[in-house]
N, C-alpha and C. Protein backbone atom coordinates (compact mmCIF):
# COMPACT_ATOMS: atom_id res chain seq x y z
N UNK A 1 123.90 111.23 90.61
CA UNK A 1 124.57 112.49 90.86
C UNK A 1 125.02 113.07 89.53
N UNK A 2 124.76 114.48 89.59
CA UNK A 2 125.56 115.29 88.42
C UNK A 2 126.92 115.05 88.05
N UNK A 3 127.35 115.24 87.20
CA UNK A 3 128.94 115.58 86.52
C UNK A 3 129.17 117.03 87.00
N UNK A 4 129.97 117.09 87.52
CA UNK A 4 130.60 118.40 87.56
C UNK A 4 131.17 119.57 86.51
N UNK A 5 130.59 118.81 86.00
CA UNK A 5 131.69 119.42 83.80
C UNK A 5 129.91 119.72 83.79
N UNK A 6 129.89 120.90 82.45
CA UNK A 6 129.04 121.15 81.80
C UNK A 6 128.87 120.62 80.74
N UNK A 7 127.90 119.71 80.17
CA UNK A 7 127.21 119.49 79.21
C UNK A 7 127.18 120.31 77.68
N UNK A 8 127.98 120.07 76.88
CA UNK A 8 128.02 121.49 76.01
C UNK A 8 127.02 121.42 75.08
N UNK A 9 126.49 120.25 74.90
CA UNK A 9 125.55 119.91 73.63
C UNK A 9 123.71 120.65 74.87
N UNK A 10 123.91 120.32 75.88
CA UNK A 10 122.91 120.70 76.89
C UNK A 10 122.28 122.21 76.58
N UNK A 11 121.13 122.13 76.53
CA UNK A 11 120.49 123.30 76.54
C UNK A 11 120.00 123.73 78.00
N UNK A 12 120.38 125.01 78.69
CA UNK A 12 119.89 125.14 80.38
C UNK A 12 118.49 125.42 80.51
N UNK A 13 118.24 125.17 81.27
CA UNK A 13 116.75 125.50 81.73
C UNK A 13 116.76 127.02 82.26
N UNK A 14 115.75 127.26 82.05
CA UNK A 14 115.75 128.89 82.33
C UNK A 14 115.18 128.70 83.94
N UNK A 15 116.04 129.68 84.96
CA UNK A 15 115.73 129.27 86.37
C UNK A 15 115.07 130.69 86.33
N UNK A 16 114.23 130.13 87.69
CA UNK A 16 112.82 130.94 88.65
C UNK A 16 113.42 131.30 89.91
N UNK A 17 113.01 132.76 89.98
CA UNK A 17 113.10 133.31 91.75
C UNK A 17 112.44 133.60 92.29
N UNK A 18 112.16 133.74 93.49
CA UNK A 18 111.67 133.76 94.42
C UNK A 18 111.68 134.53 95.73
N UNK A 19 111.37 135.43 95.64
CA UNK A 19 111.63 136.67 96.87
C UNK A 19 111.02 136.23 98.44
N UNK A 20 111.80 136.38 99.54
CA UNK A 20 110.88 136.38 100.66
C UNK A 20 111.06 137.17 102.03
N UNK A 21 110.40 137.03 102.58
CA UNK A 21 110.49 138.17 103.60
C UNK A 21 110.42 136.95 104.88
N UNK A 22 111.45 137.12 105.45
CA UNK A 22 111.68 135.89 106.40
C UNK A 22 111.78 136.79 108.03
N UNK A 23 110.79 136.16 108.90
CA UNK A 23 110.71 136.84 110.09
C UNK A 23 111.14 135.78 111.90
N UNK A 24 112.14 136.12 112.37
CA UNK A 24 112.60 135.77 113.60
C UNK A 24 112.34 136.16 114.73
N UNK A 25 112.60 135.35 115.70
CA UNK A 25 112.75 135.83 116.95
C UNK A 25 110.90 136.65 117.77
N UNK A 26 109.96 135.67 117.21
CA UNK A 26 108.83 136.12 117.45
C UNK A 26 107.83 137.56 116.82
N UNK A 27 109.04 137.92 115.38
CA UNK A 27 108.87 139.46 114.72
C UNK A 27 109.74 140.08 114.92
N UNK A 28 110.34 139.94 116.24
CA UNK A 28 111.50 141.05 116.41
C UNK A 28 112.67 141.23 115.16
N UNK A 29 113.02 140.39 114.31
CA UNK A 29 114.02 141.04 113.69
C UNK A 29 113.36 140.27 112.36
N UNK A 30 113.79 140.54 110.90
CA UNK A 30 113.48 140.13 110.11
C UNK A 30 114.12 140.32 108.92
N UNK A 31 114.32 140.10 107.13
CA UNK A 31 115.42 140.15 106.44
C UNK A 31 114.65 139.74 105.39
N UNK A 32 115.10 139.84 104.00
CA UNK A 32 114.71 139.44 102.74
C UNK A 32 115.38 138.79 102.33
N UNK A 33 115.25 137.40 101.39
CA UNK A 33 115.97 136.69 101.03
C UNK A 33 115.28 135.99 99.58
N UNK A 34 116.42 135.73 98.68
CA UNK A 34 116.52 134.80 97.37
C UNK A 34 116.23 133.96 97.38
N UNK A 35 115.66 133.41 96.35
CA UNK A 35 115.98 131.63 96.40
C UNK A 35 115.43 131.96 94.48
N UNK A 36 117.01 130.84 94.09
CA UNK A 36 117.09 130.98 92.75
C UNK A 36 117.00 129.53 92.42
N UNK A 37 116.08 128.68 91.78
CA UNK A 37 115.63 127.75 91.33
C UNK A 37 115.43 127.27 90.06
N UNK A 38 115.82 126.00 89.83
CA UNK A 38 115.71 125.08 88.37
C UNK A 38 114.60 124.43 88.72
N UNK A 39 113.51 124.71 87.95
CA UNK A 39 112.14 123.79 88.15
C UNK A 39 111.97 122.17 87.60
N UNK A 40 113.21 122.08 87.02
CA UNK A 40 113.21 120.41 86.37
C UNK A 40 113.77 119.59 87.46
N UNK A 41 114.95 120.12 88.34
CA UNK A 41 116.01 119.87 89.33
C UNK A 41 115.26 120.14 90.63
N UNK A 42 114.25 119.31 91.46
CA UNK A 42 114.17 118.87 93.01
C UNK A 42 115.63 119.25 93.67
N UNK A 43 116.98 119.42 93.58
CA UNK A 43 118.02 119.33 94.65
C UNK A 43 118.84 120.94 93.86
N UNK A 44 118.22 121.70 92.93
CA UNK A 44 119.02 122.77 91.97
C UNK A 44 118.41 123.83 92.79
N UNK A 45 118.98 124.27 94.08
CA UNK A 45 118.58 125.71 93.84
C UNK A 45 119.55 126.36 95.21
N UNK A 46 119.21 127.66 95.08
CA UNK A 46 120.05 129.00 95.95
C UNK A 46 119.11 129.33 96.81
N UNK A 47 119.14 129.61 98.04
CA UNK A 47 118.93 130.73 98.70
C UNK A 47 120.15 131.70 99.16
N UNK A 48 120.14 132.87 99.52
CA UNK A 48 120.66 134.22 99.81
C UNK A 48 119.82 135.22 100.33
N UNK A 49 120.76 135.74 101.36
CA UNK A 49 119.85 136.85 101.89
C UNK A 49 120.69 137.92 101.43
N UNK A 50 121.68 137.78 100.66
CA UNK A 50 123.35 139.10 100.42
C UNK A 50 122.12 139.38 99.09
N UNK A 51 121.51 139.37 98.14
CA UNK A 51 120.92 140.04 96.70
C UNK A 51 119.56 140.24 96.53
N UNK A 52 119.32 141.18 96.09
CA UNK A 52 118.01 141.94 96.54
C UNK A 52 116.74 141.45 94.82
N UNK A 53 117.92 140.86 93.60
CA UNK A 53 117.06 140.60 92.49
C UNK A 53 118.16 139.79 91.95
N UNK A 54 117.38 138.82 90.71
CA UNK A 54 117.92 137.91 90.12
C UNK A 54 118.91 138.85 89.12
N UNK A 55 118.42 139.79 88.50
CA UNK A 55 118.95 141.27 87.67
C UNK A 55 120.12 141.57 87.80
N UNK A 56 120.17 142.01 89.34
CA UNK A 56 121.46 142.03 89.92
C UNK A 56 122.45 141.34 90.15
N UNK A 57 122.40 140.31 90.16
CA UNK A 57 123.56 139.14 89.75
C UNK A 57 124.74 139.18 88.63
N UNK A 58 124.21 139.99 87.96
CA UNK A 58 125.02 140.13 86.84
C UNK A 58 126.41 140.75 86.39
C-alpha cells in the first residue's frame, strides 16, 4: 500500500484520460464520463461523470 504523504524527491507520472459515452437502461438514457489514469499504477485512477475534459480541472 501507498503512503499517504507525497514523495518529494518523486517525480509524477504524467496521467491519461479517457472519455466515454456510457449507455443504460437498454439506450434509453445515457451520459459521458472521465476516467483519469496513471499508466504505471493498476489501482491509480478516477472515473466522473460531473467533467467534461482533463483541461477543465483546473
Amino acid at each position: 500500500m501507498d503512503a499517504a504523504e507525497p514523495n518529494a524527491n518523486a517525480q509524477p507520472a504524467p496521467l491519461q484520460s479517457r472519455s466515454y459515452r456510457i449507455t443504460v437502461d437498454d439506450g434509453r438514457e445515457s451520459f459521458y464520463a472521465l476516467s483519469i489514469e496513471d499508466a504505471e499504477r493498476e489501482h491509480a485512477w478516477l472515473m466522473s461523470d460531473t467533467v467534461v475534459a482533463l483541461e477543465n480541472m483546473v
